[in-house]
C-alpha atoms as a PDB file:
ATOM      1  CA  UNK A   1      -4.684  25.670 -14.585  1.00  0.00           C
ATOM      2  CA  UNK A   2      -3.444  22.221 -13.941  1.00  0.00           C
ATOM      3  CA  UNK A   3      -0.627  21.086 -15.101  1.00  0.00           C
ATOM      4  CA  UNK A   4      -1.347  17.263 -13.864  1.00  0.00           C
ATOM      5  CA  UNK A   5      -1.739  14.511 -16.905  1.00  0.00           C
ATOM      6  CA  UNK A   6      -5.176  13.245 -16.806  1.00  0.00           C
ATOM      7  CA  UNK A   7      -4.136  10.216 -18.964  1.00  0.00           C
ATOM      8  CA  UNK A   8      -2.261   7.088 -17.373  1.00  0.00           C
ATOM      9  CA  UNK A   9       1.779   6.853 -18.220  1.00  0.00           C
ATOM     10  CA  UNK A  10       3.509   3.797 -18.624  1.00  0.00           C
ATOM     11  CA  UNK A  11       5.390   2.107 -16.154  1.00  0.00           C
ATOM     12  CA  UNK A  12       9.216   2.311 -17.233  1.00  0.00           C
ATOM     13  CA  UNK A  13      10.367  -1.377 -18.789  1.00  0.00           C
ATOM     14  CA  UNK A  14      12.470  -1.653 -15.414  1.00  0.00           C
ATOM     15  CA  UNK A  15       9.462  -1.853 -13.534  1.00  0.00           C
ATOM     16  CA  UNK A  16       8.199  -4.457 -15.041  1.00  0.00           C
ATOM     17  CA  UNK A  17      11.561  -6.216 -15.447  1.00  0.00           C
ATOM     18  CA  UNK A  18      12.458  -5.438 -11.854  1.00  0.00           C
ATOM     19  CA  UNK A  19       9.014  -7.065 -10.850  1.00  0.00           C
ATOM     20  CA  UNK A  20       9.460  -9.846 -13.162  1.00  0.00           C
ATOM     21  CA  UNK A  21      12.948 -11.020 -11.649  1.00  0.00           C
ATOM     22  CA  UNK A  22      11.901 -10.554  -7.736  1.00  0.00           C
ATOM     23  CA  UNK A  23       8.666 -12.573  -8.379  1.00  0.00           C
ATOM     24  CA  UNK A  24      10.848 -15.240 -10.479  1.00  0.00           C
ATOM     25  CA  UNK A  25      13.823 -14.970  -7.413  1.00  0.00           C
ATOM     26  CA  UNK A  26      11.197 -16.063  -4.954  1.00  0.00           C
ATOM     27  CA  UNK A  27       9.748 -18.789  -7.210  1.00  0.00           C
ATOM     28  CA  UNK A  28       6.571 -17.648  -7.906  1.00  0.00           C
ATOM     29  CA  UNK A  29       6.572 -16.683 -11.369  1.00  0.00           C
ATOM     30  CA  UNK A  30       4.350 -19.350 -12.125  1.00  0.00           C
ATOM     31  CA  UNK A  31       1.713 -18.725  -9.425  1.00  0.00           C
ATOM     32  CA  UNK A  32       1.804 -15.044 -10.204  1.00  0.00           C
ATOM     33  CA  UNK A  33       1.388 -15.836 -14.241  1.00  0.00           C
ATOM     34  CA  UNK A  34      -1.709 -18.006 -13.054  1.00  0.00           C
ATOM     35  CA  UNK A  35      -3.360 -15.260 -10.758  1.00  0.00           C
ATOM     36  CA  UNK A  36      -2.745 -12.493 -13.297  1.00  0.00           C
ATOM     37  CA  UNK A  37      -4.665 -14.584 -16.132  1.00  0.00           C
ATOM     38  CA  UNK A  38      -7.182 -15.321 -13.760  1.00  0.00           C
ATOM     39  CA  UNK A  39      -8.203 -11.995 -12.733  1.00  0.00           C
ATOM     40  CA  UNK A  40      -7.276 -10.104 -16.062  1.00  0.00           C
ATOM     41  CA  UNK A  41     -11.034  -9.251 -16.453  1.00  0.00           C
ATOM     42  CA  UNK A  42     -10.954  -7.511 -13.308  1.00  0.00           C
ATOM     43  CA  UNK A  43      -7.493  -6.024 -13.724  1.00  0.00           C
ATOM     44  CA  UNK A  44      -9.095  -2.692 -13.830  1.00  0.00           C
ATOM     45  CA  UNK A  45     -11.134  -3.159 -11.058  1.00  0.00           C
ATOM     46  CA  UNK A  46      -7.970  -3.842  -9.000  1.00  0.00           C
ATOM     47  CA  UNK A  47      -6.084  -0.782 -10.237  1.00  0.00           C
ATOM     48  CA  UNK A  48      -8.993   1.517  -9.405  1.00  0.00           C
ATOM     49  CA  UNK A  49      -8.541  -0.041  -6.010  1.00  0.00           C
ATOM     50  CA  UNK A  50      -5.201   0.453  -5.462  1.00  0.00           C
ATOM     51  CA  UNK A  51      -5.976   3.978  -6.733  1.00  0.00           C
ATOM     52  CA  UNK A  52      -8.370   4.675  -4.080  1.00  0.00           C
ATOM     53  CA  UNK A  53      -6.081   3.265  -0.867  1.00  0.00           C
ATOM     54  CA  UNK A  54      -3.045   4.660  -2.975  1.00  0.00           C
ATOM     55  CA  UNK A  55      -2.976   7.226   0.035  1.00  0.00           C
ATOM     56  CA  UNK A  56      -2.601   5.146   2.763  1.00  0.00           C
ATOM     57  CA  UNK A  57      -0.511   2.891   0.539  1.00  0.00           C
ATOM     58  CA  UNK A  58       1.849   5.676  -0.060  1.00  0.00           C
ATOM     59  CA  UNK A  59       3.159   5.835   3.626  1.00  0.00           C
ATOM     60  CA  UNK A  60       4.064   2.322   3.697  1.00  0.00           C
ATOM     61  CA  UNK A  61       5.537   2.184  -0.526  1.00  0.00           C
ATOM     62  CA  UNK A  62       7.043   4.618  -2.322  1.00  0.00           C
ATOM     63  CA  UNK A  63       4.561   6.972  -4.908  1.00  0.00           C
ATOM     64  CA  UNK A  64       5.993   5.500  -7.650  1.00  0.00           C
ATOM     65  CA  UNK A  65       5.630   2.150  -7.268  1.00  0.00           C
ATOM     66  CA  UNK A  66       2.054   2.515  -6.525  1.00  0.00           C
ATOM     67  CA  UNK A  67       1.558   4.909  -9.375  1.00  0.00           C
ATOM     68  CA  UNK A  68       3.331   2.398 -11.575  1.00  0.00           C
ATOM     69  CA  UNK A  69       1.359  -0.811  -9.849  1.00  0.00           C
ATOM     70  CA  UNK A  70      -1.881   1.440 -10.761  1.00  0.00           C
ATOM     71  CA  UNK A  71      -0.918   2.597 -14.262  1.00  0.00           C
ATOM     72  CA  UNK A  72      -0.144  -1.385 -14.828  1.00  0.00           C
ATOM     73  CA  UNK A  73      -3.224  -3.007 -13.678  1.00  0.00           C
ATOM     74  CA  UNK A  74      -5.523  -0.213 -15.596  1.00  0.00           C
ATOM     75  CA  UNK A  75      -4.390  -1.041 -19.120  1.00  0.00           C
ATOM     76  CA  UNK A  76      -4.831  -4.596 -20.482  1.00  0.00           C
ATOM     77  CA  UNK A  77      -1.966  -4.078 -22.938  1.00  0.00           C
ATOM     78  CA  UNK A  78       0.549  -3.233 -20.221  1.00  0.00           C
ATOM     79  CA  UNK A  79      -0.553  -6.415 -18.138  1.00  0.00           C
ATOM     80  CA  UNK A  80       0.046  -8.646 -20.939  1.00  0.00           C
ATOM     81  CA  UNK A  81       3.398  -7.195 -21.319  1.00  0.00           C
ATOM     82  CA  UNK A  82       4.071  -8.076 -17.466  1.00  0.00           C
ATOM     83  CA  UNK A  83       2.687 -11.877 -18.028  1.00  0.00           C
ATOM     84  CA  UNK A  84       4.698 -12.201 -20.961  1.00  0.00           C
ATOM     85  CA  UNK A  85       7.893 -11.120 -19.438  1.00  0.00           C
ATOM     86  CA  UNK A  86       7.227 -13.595 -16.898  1.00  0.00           C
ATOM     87  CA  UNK A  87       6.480 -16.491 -19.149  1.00  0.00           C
ATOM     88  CA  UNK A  88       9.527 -15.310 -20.849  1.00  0.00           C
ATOM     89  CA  UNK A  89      11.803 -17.681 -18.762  1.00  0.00           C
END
């Protein structure tokens, strides 16, 4: 049997917080808050598409960030924790 979680984890805090400072270092914070509203209905939509070119994906980025870029976009909750850290500024 499988040992492989068929449930989504959740991206360690210094994902998010690493993300949150590198967008906010380059100075688009604010253009990333206003895309991420935008397409929050779709959010899922775009993790299930990272999902599906997550194999090709993974020989340019590591696993884990694409896991944890995946695991972000696919729960609502875990997006608004990403916009919120950076609004937090």
């Amino acid at each position: 049997m499988s040992t492989e979680r068929t449930h989504l984890e959740q991206p360690p805090p210094s994902f998010i917080k690493v993300w949150s400072d590198k967008l906010h270092q380059l100075g688009i914070a604010a253009p990333a808050v206003l895309f991420l509203e935008f397409n929050k209905p779709l959010s899922f939509v775009w993790g299930q598409f990272l999902l599906m070119g997550q194999p090709l994906l993974n020989t340019f980025l590591p696993r884990q960030f694409t896991q944890n870029a995946v695991n972000l976009l696919s729960d609502r909750t875990r997006l608004e924790q990403f916009i919120k850290e950076l609004e937090g500024r």
